[in-house]
C-alpha atoms as a PDB file:
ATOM      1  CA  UNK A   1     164.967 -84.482 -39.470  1.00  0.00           C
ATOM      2  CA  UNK A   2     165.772 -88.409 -39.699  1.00  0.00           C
ATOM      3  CA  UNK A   3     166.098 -90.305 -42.436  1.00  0.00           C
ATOM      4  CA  UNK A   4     165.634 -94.253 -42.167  1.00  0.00           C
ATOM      5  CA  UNK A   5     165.967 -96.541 -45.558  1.00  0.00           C
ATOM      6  CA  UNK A   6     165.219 -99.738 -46.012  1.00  0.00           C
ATOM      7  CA  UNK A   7     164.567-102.268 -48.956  1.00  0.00           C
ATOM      8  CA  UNK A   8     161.884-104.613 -49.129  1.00  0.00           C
ATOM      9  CA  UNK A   9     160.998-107.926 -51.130  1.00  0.00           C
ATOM     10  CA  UNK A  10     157.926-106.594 -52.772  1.00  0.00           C
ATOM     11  CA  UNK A  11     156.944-104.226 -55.808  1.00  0.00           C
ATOM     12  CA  UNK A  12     156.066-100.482 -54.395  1.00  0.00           C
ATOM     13  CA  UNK A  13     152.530-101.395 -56.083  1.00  0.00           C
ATOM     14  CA  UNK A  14     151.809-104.328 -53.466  1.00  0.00           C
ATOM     15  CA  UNK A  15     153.918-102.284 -50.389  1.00  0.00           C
ATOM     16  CA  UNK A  16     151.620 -98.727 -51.311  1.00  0.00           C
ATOM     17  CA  UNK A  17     148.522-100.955 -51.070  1.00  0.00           C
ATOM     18  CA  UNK A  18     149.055-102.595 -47.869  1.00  0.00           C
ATOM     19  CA  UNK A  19     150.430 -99.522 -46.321  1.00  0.00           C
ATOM     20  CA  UNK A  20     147.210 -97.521 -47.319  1.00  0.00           C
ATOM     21  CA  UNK A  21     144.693-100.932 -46.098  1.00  0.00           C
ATOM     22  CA  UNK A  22     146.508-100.773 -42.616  1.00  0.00           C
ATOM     23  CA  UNK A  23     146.340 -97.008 -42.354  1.00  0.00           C
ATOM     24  CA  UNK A  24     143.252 -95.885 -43.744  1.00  0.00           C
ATOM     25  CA  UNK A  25     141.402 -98.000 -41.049  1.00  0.00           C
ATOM     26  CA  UNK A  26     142.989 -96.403 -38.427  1.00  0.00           C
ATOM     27  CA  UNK A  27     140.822 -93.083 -37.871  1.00  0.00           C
ATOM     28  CA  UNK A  28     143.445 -91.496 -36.044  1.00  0.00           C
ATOM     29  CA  UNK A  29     146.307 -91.127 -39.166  1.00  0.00           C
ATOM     30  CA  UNK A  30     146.037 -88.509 -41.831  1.00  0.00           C
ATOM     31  CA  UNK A  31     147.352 -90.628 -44.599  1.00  0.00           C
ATOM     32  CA  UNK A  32     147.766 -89.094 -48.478  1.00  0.00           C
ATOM     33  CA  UNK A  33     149.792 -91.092 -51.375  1.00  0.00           C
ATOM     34  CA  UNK A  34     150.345 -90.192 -54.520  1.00  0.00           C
ATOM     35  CA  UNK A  35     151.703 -92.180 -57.177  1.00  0.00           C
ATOM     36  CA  UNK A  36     154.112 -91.572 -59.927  1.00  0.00           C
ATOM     37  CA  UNK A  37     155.568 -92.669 -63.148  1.00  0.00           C
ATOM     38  CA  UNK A  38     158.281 -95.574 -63.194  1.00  0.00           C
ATOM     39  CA  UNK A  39     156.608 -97.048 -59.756  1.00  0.00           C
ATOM     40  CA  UNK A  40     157.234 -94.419 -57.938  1.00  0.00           C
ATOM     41  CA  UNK A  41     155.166 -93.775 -55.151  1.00  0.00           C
ATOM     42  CA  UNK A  42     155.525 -90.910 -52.118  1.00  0.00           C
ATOM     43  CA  UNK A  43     153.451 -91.039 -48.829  1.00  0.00           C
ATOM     44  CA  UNK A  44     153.379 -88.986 -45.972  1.00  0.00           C
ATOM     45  CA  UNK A  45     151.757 -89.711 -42.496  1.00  0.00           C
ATOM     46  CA  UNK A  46     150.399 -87.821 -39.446  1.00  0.00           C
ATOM     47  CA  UNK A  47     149.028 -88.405 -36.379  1.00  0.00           C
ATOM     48  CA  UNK A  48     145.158 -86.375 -36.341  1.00  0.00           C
ATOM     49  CA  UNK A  49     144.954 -83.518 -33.851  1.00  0.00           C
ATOM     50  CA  UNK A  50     141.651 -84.886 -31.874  1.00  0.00           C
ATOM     51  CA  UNK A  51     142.097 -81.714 -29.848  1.00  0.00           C
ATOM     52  CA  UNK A  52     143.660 -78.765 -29.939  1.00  0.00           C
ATOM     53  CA  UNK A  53     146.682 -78.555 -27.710  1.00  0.00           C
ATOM     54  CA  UNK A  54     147.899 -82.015 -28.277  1.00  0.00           C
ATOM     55  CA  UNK A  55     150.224 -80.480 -31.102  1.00  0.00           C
ATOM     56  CA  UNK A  56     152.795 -80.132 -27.739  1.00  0.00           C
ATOM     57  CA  UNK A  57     151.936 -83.668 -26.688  1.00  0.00           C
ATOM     58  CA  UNK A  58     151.163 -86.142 -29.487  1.00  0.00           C
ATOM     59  CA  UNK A  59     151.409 -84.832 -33.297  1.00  0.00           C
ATOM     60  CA  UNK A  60     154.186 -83.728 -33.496  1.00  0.00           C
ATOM     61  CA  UNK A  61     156.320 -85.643 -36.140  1.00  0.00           C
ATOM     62  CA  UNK A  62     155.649 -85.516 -39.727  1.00  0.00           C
ATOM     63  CA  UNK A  63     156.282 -88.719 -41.988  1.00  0.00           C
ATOM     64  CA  UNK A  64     157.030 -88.460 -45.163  1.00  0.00           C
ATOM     65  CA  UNK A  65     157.817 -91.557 -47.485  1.00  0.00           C
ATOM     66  CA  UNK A  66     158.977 -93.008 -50.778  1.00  0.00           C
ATOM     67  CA  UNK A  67     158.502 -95.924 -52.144  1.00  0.00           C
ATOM     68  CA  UNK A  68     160.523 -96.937 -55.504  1.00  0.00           C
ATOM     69  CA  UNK A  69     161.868 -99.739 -57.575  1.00  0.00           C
ATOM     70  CA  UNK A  70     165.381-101.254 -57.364  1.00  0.00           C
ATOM     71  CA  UNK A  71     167.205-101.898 -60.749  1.00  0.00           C
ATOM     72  CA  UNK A  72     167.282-105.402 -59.060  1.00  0.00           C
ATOM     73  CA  UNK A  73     164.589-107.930 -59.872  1.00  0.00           C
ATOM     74  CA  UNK A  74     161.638-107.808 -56.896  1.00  0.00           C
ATOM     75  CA  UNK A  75     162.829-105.200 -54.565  1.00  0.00           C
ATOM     76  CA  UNK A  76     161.917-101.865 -53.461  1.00  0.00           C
ATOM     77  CA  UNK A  77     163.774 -99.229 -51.562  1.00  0.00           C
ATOM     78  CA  UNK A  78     161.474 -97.648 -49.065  1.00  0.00           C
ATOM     79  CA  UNK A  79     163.131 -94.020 -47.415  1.00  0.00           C
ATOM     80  CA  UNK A  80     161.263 -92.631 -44.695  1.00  0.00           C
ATOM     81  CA  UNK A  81     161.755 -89.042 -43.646  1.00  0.00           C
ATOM     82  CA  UNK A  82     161.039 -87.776 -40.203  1.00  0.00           C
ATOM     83  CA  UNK A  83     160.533 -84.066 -39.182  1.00  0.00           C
ATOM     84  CA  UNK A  84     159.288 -82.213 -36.505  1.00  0.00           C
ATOM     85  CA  UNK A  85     156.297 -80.474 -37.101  1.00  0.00           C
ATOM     86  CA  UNK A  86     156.560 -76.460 -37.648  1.00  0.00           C
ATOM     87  CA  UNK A  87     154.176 -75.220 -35.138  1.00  0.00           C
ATOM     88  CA  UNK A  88     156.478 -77.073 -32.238  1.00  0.00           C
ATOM     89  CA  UNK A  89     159.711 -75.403 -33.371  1.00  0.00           C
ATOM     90  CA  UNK A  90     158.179 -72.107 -33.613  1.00  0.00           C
ATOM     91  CA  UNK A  91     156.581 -72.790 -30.059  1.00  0.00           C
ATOM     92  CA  UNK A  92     160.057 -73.433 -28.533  1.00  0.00           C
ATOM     93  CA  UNK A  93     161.764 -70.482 -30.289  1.00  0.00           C
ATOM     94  CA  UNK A  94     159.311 -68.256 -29.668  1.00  0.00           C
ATOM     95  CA  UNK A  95     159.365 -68.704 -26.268  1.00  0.00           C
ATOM     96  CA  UNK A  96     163.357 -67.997 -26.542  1.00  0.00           C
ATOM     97  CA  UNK A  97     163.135 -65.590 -28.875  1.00  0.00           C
ATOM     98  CA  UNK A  98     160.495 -63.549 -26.909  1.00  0.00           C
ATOM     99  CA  UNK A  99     162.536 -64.173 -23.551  1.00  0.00           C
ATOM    100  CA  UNK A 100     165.726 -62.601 -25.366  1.00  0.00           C
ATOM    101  CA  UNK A 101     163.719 -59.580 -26.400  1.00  0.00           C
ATOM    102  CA  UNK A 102     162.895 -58.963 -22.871  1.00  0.00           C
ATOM    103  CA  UNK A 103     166.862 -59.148 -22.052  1.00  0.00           C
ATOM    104  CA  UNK A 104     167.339 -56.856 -24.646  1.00  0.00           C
ATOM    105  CA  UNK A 105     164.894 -54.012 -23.571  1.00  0.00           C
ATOM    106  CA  UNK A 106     166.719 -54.657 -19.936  1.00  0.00           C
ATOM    107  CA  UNK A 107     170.627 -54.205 -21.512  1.00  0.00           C
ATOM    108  CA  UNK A 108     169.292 -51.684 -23.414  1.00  0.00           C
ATOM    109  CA  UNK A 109     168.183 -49.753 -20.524  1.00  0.00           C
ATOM    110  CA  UNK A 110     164.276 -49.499 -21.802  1.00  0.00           C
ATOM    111  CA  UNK A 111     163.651 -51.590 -18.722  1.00  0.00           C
ATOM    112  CA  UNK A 112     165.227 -51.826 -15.122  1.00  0.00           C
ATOM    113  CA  UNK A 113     162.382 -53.527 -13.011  1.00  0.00           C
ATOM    114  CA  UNK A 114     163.315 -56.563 -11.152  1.00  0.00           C
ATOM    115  CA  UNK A 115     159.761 -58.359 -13.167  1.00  0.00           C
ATOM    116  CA  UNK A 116     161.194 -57.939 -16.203  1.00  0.00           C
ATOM    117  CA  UNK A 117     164.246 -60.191 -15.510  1.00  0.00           C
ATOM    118  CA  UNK A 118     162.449 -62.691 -13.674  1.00  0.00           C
ATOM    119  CA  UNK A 119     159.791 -62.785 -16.777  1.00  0.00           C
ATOM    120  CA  UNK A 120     162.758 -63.047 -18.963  1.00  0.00           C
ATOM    121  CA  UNK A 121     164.743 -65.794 -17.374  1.00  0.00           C
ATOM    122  CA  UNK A 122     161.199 -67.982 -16.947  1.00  0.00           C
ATOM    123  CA  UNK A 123     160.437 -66.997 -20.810  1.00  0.00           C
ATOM    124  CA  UNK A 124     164.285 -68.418 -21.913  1.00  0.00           C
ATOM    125  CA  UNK A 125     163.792 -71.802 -19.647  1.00  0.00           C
ATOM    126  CA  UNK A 126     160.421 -72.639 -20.337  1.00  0.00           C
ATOM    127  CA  UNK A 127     161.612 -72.370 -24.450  1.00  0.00           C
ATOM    128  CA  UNK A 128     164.521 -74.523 -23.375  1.00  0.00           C
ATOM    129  CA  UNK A 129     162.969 -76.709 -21.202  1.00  0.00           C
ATOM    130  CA  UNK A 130     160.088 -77.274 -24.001  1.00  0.00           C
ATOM    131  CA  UNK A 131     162.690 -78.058 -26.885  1.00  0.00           C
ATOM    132  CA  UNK A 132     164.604 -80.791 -24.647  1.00  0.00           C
ATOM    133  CA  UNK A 133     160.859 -82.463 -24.029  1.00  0.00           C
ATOM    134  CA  UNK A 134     159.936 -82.133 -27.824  1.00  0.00           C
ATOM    135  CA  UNK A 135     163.694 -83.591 -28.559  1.00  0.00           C
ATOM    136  CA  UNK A 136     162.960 -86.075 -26.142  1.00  0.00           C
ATOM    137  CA  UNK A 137     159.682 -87.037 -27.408  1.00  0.00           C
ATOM    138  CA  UNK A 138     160.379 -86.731 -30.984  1.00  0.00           C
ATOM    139  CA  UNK A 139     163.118 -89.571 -30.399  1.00  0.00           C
ATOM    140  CA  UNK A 140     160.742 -91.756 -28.909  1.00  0.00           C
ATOM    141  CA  UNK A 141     158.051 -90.965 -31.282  1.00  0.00           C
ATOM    142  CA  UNK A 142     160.557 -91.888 -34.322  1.00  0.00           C
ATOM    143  CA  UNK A 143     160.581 -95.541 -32.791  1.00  0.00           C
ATOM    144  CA  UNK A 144     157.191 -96.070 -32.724  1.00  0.00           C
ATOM    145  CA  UNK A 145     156.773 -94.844 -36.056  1.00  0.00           C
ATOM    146  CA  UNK A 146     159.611 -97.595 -37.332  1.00  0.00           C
ATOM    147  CA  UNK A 147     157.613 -99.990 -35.220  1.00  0.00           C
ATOM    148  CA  UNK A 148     154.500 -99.394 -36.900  1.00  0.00           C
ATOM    149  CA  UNK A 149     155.895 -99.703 -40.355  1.00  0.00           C
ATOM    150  CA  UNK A 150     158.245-102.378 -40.046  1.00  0.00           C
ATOM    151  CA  UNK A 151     155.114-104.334 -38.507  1.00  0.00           C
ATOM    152  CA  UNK A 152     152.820-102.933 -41.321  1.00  0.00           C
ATOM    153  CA  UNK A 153     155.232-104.404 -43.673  1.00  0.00           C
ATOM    154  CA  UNK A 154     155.676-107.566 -42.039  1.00  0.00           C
ATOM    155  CA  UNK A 155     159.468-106.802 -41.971  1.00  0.00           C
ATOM    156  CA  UNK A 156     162.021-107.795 -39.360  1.00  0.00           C
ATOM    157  CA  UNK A 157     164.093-105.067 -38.983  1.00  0.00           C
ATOM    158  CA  UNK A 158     166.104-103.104 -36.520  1.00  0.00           C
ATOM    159  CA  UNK A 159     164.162 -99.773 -36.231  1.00  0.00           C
ATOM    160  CA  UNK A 160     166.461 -98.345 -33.872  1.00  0.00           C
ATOM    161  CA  UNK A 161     168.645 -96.781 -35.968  1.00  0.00           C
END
């Protein structure tokens, strides 16, 4: 998970309506905000699955937001939360955890067949393979997401961070 902060110039009111105008028109977010007392507002952001595999390719980071008043006059902090999304992590370790149980049944003697290690050490690099690429894209993902918002907001700032 990454955290990014940031404060911006405008009430959460005007920032949680512009945010929602730029988003909503874009078919491909899922976009849900909820508002609270004391302008207070939380928002979270995903990209739509469109089919059903892209969960490995494109959706998976999970955005969540919030949006509050400074004790200062006209400014808002914004903190933006990024996490990976669960069914990617349990992808990766499953694949590990599934390639251990094979080395398991082969220390523990259940197994001696040459197959069985080979399926074991494929079964342990694929799952490590997989959670360098998620890593990987993740990263790069995070930056586009700071892109987007910072340009949704109309704010100049240094996203990679």
């Amino acid at each position: 998970m990454k955290d990014w902060s940031f404060q911006v110039k405008n009430s959460p009111v005007e920032i949680s309506k512009h945010l929602k105008s730029s988003l909503e028109s874009a078919k491909r977010f899922a976009f849900d905000m909820k508002h609270h007392k004391g302008d207070r507002v939380n928002f979270s952001l995903r990209k739509r699955l469109l089919l059903p595999f892209e969960i490995n390719t494109q959706n998976n980071i999970i955005v969540n937001g919030k949006i509050s008043k400074t004790k200062l006059s006209n400014e808002t902090d914004v903190v933006v939360s990024f996490s990976q999304h669960p069914l990617s992590k349990l992808l990766t370790y499953g694949h590990i955890v599934l390639g251990l149980g094979f080395l398991a049944a082969i220390i523990l003697e259940y197994s001696n067949n040459l197959y069985t290690y080979l399926i074991a050490g494929i079964l342990i690099v694929i799952g490590v393979l997989l959670g360098f690429h998620l890593k990987r894209s993740f990263d790069k993902n995070v930056k586009e997401y700071k892109k987007l918002i910072s340009e949704i907001l109309d704010q100049n700032l240094n996203y990679s961070k």
